[in-house]
N, C-alpha and C. Protein backbone atom coordinates (compact mmCIF):
# COMPACT_ATOMS: atom_id res chain seq x y z
N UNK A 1 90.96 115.26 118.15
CA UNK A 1 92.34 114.85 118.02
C UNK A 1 93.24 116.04 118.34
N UNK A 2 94.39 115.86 119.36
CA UNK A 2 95.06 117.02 119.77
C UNK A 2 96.43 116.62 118.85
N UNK A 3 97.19 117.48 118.52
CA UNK A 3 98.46 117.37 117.24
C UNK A 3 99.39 118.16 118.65
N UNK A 4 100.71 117.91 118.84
CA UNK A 4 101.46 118.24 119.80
C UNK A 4 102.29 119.35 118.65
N UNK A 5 102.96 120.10 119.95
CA UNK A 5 103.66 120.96 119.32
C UNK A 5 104.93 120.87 118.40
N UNK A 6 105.39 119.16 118.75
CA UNK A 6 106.32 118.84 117.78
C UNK A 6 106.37 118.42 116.87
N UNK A 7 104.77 118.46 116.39
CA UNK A 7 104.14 117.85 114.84
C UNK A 7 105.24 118.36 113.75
N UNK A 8 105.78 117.19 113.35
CA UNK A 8 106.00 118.17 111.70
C UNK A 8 105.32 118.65 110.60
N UNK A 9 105.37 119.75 109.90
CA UNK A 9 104.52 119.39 108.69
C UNK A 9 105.73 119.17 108.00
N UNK A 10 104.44 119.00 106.67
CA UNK A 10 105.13 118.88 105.59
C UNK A 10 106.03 119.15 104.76
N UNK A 11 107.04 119.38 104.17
CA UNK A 11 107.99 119.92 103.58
C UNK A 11 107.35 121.10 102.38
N UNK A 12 106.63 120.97 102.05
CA UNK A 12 105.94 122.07 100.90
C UNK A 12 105.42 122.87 101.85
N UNK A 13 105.30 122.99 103.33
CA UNK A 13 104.56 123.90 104.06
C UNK A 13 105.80 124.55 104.40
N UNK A 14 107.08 124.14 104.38
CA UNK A 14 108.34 125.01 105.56
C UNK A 14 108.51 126.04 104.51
N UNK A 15 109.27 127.26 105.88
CA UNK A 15 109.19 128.26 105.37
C UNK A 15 111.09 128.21 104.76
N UNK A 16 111.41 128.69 103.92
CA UNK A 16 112.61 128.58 103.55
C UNK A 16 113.55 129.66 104.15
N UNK A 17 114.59 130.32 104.60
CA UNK A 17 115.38 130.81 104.74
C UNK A 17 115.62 131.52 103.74
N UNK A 18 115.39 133.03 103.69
CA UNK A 18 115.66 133.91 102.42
C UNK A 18 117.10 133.95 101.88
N UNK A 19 118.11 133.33 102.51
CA UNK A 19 119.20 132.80 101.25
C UNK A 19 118.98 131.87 100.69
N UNK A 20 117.93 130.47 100.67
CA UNK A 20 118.24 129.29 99.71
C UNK A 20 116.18 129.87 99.60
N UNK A 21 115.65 130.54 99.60
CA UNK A 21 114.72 130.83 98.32
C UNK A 21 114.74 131.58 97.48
N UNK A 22 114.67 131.07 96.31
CA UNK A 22 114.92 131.42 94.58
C UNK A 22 114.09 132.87 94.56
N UNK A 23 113.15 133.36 95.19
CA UNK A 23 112.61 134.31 95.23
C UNK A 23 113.14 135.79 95.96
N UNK A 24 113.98 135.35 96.70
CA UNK A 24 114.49 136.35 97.79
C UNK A 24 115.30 137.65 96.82
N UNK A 25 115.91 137.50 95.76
CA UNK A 25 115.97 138.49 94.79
C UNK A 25 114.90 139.70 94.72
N UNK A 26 113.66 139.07 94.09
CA UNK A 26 112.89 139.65 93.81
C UNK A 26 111.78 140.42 94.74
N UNK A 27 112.01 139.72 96.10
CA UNK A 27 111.77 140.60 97.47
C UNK A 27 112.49 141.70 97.75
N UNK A 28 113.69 141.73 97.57
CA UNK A 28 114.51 143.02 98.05
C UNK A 28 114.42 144.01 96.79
N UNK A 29 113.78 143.85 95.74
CA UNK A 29 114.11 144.73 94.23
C UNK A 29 112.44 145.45 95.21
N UNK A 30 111.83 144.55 95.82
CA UNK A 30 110.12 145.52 95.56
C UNK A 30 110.10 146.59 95.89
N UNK A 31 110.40 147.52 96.93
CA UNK A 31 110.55 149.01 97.22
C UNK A 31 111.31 149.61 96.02
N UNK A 32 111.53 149.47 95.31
CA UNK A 32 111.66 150.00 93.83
C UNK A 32 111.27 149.96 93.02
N UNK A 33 110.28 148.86 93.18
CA UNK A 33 109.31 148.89 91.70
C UNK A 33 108.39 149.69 91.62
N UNK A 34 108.14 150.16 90.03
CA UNK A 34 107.15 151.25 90.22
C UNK A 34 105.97 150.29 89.66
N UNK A 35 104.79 150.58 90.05
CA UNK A 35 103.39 149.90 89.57
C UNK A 35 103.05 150.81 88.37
N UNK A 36 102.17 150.21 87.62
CA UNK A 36 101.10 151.03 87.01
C UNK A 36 99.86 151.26 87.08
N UNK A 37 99.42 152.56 87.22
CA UNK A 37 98.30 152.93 88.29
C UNK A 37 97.56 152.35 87.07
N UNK A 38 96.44 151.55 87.27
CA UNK A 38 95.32 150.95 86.38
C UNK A 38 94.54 152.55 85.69
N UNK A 39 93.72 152.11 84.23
CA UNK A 39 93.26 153.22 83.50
C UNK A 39 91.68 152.54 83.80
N UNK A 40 90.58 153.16 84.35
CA UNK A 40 89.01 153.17 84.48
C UNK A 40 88.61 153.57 83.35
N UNK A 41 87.48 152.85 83.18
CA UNK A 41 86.30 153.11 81.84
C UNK A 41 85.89 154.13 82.65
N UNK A 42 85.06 155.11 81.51
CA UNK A 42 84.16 156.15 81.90
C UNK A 42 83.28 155.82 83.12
N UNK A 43 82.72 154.64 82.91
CA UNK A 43 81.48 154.36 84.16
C UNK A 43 82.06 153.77 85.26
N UNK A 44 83.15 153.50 85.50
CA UNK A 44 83.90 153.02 86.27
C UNK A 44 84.23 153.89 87.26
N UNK A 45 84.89 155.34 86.43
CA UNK A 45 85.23 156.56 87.09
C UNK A 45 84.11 157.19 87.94
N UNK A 46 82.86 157.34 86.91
CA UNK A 46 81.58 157.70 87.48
C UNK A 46 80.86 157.15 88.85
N UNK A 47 81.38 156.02 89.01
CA UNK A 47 81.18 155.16 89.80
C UNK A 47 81.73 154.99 91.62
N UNK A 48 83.24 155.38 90.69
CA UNK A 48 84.01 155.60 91.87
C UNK A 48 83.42 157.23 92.83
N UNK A 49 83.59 158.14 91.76
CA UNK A 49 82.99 158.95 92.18
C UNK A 49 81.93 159.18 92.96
N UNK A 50 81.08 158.57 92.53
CA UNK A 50 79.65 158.54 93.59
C UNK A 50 79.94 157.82 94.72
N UNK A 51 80.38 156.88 94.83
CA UNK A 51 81.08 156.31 96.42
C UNK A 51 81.71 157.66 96.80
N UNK A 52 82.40 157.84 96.57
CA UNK A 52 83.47 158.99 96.96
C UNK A 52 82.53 159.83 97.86
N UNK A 53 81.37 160.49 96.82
CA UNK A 53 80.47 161.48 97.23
C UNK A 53 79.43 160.85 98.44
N UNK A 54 79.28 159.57 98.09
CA UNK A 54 78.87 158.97 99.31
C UNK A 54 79.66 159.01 100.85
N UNK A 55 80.97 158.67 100.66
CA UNK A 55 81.51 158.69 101.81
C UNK A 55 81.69 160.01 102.39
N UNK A 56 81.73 160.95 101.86
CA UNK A 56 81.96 162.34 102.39
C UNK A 56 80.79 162.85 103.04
N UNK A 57 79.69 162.32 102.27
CA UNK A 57 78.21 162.55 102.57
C UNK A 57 77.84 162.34 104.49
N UNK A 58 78.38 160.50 104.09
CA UNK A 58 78.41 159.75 105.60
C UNK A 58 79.03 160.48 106.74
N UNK A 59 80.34 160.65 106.30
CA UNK A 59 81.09 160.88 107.26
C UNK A 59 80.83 162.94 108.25
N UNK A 60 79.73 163.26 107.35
CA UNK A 60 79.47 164.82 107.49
C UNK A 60 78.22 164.34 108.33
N UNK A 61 77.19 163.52 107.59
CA UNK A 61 76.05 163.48 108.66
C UNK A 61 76.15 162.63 109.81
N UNK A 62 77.33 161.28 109.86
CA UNK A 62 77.53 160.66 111.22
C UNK A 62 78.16 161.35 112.06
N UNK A 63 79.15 162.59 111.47
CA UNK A 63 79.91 162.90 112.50
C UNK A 63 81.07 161.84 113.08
N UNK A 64 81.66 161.26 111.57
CA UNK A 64 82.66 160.50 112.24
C UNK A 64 84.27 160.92 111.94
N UNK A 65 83.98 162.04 111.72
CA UNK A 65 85.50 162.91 111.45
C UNK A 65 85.36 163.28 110.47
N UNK A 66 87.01 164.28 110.08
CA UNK A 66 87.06 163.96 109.09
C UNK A 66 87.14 162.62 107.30
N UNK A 67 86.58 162.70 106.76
CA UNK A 67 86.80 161.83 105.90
C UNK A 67 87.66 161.16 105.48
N UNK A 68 89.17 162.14 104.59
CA UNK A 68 90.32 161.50 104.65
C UNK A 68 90.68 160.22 105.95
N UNK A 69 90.81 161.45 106.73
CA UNK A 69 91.52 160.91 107.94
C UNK A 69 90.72 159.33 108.49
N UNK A 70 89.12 159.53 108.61
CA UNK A 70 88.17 158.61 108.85
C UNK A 70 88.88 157.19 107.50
N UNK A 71 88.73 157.33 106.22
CA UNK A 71 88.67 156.23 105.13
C UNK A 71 90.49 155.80 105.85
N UNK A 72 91.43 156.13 105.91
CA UNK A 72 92.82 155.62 106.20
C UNK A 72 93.01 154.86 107.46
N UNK A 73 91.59 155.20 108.69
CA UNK A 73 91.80 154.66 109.92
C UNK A 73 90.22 153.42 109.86
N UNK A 74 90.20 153.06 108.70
CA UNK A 74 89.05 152.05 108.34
C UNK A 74 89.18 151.13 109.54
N UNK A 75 88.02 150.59 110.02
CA UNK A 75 87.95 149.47 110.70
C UNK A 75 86.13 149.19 110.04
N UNK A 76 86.21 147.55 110.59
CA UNK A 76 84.98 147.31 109.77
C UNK A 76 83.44 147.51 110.31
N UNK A 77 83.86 147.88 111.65
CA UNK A 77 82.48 148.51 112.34
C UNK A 77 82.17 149.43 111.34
N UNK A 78 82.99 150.48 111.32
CA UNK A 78 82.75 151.76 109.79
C UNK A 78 82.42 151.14 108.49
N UNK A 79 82.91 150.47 108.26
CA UNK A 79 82.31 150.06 106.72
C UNK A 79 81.05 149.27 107.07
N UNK A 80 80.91 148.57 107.26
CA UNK A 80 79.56 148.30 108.19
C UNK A 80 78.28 149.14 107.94
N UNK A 81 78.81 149.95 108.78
CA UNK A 81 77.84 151.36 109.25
C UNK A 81 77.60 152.20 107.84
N UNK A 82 78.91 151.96 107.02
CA UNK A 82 78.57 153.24 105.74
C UNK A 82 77.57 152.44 104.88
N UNK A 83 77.73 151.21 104.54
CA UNK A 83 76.95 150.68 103.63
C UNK A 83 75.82 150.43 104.06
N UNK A 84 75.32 150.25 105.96
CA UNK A 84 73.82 150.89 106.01
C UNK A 84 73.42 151.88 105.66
N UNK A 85 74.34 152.50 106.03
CA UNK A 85 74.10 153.87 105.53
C UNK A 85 73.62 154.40 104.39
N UNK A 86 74.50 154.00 103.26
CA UNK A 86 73.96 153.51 102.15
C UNK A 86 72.48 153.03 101.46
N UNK A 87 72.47 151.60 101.93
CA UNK A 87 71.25 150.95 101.79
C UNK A 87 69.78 151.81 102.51
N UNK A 88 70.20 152.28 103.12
CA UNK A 88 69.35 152.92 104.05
C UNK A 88 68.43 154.28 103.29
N UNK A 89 69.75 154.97 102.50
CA UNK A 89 69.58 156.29 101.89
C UNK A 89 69.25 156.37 100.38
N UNK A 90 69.80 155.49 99.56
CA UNK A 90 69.84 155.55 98.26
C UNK A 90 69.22 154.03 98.11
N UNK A 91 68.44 154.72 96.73
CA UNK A 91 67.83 153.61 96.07
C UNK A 91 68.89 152.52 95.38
N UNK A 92 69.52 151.65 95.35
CA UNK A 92 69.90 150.57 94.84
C UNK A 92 69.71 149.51 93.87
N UNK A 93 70.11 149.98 92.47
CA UNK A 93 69.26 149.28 91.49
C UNK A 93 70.14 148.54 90.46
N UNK A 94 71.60 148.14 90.91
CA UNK A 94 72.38 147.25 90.70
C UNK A 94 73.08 146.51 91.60
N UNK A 95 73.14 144.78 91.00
CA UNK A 95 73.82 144.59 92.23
C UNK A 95 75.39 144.09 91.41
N UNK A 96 75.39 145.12 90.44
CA UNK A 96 76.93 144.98 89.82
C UNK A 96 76.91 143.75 88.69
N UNK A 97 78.85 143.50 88.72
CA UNK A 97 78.92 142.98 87.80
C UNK A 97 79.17 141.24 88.53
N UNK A 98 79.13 141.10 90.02
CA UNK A 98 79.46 140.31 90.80
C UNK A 98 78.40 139.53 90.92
N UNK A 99 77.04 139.55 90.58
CA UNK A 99 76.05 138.38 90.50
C UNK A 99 75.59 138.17 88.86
């Protein structure tokens, strides 16, 4: 079935005009809001950390730059590659809190 370009949708799908949506306030306040950086459990931190030490690890023996610079210009071929990397190198004996 081909739908032409002058299909309408639905009215709960249109996009509103940021003067008559009730929200448009609270769009222009966001570059001012401050967040609160979340607080990690101990093993959480520990956790992060060892990724951390992982990625620095990767990025020294692939030779894929520097690190910083490498994690900010992410694409998913790289993440990809780190978590073979990963699997590849270290024993793996959780699969978290996600199964």
């Amino acid at each position: 079935m081909h739908l032409s370009s002058s299909a309408s949708m639905p009215d709960k799908h249109k996009i509103e005009p940021q003067s008559r949506n009730p929200r448009s306030p609270w769009k222009s306040m966001l570059p001012t809001v401050r967040f609160i950086k979340p607080r990690y459990s101990e093993q959480t931190e520990i956790n992060v950390s060892g990724i951390f030490n992982k990625w620095r690890r990767y990025c020294a023996d692939m030779k894929v730059g520097e690190w910083k610079a490498t994690l900010e210009n992410l694409d998913r071929g790289t993440t990809q590659d780190f978590l073979l990397y990963i699997y590849e190198r270290y024993k793996i004996t959780s699969w978290g809190s996600g199964h």
